[in-house]
Protein backbone atom coordinates (compact mmCIF):
# COMPACT_ATOMS: atom_id res chain seq x y z
CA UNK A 1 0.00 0.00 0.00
CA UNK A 2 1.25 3.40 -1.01
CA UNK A 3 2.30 6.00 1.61
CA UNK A 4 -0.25 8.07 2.27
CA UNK A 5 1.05 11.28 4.24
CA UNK A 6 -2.68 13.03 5.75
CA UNK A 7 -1.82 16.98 6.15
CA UNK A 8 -1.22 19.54 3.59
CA UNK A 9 1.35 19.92 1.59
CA UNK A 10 1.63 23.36 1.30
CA UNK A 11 1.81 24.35 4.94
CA UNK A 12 5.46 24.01 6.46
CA UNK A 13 5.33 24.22 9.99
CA UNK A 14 7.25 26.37 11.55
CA UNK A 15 9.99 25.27 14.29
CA UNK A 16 7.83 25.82 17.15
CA UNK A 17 4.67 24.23 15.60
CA UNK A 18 5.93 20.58 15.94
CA UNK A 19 3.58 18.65 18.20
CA UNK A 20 5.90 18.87 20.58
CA UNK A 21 3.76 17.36 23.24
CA UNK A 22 3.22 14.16 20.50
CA UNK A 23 5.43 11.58 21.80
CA UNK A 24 6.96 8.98 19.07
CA UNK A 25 7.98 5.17 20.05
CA UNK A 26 8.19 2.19 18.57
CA UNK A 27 4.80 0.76 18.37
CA UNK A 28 3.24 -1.96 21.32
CA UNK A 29 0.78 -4.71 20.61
CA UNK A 30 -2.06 -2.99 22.63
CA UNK A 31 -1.85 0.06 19.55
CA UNK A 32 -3.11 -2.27 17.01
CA UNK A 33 -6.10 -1.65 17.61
CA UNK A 34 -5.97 2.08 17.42
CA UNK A 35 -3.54 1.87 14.48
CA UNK A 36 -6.23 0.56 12.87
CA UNK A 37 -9.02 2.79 13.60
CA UNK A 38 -5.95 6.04 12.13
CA UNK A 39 -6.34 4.14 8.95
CA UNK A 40 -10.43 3.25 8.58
CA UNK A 41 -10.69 7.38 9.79
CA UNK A 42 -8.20 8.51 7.03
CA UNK A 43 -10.42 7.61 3.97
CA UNK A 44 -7.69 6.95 2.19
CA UNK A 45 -5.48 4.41 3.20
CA UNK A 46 -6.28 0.90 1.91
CA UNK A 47 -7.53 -0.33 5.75
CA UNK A 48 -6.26 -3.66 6.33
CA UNK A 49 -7.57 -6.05 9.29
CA UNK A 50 -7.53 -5.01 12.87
CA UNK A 51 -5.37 -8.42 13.31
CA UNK A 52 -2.80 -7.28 10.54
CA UNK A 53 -2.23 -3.99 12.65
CA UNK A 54 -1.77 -6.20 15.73
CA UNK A 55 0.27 -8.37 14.27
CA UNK A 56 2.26 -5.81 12.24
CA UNK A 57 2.79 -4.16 16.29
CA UNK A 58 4.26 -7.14 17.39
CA UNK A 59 6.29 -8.32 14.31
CA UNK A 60 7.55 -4.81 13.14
CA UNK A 61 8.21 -2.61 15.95
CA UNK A 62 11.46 -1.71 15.14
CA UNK A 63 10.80 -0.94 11.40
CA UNK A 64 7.56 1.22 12.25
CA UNK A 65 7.04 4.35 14.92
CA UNK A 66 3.69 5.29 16.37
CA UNK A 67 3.18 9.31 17.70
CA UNK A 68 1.05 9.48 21.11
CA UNK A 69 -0.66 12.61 22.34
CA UNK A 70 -1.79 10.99 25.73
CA UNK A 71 -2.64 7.35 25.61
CA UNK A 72 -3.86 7.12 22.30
CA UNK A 73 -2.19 6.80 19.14
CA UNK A 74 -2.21 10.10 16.81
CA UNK A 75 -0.41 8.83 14.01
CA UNK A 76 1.59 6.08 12.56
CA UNK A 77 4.10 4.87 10.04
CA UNK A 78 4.44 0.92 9.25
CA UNK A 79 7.28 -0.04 7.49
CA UNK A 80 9.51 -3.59 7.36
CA UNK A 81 13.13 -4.30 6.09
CA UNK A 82 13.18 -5.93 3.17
CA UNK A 83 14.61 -9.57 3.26
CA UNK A 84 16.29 -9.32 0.06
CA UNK A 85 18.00 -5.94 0.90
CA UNK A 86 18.90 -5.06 4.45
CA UNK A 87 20.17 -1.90 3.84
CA UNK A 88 16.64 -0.60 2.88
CA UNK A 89 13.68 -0.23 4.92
CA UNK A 90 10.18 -0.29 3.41
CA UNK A 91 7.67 2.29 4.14
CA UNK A 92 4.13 0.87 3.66
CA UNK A 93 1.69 3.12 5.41
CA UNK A 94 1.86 7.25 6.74
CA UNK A 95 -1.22 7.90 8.54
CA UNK A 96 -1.86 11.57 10.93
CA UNK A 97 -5.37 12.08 12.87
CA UNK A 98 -7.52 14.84 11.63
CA UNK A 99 -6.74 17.08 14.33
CA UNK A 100 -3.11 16.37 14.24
CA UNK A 101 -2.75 17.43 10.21
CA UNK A 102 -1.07 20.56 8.67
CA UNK A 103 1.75 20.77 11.80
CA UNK A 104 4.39 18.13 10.19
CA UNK A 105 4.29 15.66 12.31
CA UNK A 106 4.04 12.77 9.02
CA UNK A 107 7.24 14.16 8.17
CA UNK A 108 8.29 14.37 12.05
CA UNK A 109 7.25 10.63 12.29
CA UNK A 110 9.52 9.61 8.83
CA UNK A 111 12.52 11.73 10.40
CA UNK A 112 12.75 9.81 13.65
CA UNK A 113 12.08 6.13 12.09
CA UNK A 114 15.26 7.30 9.60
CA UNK A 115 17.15 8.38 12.72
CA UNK A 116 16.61 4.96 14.50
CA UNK A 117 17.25 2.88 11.40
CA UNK A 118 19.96 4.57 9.32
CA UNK A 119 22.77 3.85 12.24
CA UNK A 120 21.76 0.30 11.71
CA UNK A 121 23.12 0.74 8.47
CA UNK A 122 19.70 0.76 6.89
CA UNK A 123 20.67 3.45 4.81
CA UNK A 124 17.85 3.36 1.71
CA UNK A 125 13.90 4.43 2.37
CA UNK A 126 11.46 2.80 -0.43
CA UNK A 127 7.91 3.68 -0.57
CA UNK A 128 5.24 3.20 -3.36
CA UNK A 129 3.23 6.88 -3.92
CA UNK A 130 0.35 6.16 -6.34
CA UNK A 131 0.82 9.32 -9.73
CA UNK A 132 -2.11 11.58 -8.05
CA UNK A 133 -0.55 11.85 -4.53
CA UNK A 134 0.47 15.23 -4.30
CA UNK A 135 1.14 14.58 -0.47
CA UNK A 136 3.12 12.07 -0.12
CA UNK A 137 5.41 13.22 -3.38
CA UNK A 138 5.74 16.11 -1.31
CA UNK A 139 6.99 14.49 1.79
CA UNK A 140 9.21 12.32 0.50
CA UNK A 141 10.89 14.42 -1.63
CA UNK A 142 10.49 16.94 1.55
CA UNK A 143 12.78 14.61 3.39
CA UNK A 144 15.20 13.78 0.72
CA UNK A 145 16.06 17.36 0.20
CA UNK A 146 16.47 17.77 3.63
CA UNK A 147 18.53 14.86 4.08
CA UNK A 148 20.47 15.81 1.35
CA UNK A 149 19.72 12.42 -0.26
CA UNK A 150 18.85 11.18 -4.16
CA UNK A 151 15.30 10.51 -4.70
CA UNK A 152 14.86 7.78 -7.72
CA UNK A 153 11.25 7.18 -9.01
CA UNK A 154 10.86 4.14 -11.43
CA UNK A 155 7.57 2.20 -12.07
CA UNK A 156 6.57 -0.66 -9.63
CA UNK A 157 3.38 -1.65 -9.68
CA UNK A 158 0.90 -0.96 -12.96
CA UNK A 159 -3.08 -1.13 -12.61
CA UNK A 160 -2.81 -4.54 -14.31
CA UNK A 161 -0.87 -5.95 -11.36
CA UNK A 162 -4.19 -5.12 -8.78
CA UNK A 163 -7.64 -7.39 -9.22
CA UNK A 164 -10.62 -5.78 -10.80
CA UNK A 165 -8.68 -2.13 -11.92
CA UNK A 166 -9.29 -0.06 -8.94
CA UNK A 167 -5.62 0.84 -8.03
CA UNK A 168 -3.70 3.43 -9.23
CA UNK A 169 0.06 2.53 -10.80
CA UNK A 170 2.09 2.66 -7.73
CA UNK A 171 5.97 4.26 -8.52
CA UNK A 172 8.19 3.16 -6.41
CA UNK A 173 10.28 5.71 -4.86
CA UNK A 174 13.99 5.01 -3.31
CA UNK A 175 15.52 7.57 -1.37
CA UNK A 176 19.12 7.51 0.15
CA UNK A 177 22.19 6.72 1.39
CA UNK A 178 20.71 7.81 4.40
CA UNK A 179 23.06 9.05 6.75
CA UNK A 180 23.10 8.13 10.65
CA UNK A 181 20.83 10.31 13.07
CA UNK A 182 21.00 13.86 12.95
């Protein structure tokens, strides 16, 4: 599932508009649950089971951060190394609550999973953005810029790889070397 980054593009927070009271942490099993209810609420995410967010809690913590304002879960990113290249980790899903959007913290969230994975020498970030996701194009090449990093689009997935034509192409997106935390 592509990235799907939920607050504007347009609006760059400034640096004291950061949600600082948002805390991010690996995920826990007991956020499944509202992990899963960030991406039913977000409309556009491609909502998976409540047991695949529980499972992906337990299975993926490491590869994955969730942002907390209190107890409950504000925003996410899910991601996995991939077996056949450990030096990249796979961003799969960006979600932000509503009332959470427009102060960066999707971008705040990809910044501090790079941070913890990079000095594991996890040094490339891959995510799919579908042609008409102005969003997430603009995070991700948000962070690369920042980063100071090459950003390298190529074609991954075309409509005739989903069942019954209602996905967008997905382009595959492959941003690094990373370097270790800033």
């Amino acid at each position: 599932m592509a990235a799907q980054p939920l607050e504007s593009p347009t609006r760059r927070p400034d640096a004291n508009e950061t949600n600082a009271d948002v805390q991010l942490q690996e995920p826990s099993l007991t956020d499944g649950p509202g992990i899963w209810r960030l991406a039913r609420d977000s409309r556009v995410l491609d909502v998976n089971s409540p047991y695949s967010y529980t499972l992906w809690c337990r299975d993926f913590p490491d590869s994955s951060v969730v942002a907390r304002d209190g107890a409950e879960p504000c925003g996410f990113i899910t991601g996995y190394v991939r077996p056949a290249r450990p030096d990249t980790f796979f961003v799969w899903q960006v979600a932000v609550d509503h009332d959470h959007r427009g102060q960066g913290l999707a971008r705040r969230m990809l910044d501090h999973l790079a941070d913890r994975l990079a000095p594991r020498g996890h040094r490339y970030m891959e995510a799919t953005v579908t042609p008409d996701n102005s969003a997430s194009t603009a995070m991700f090449e948000s962070f690369a810029r920042s980063r100071g990093c090459e950003l390298v689009r190529s074609p991954l997935f075309g409509a005739e790889h989903f069942p019954e034509g209602g996905h967008e192409p997905e382009v595959l997106f492959r941003i690094g070397p990373i370097a270790g935390a800033n």
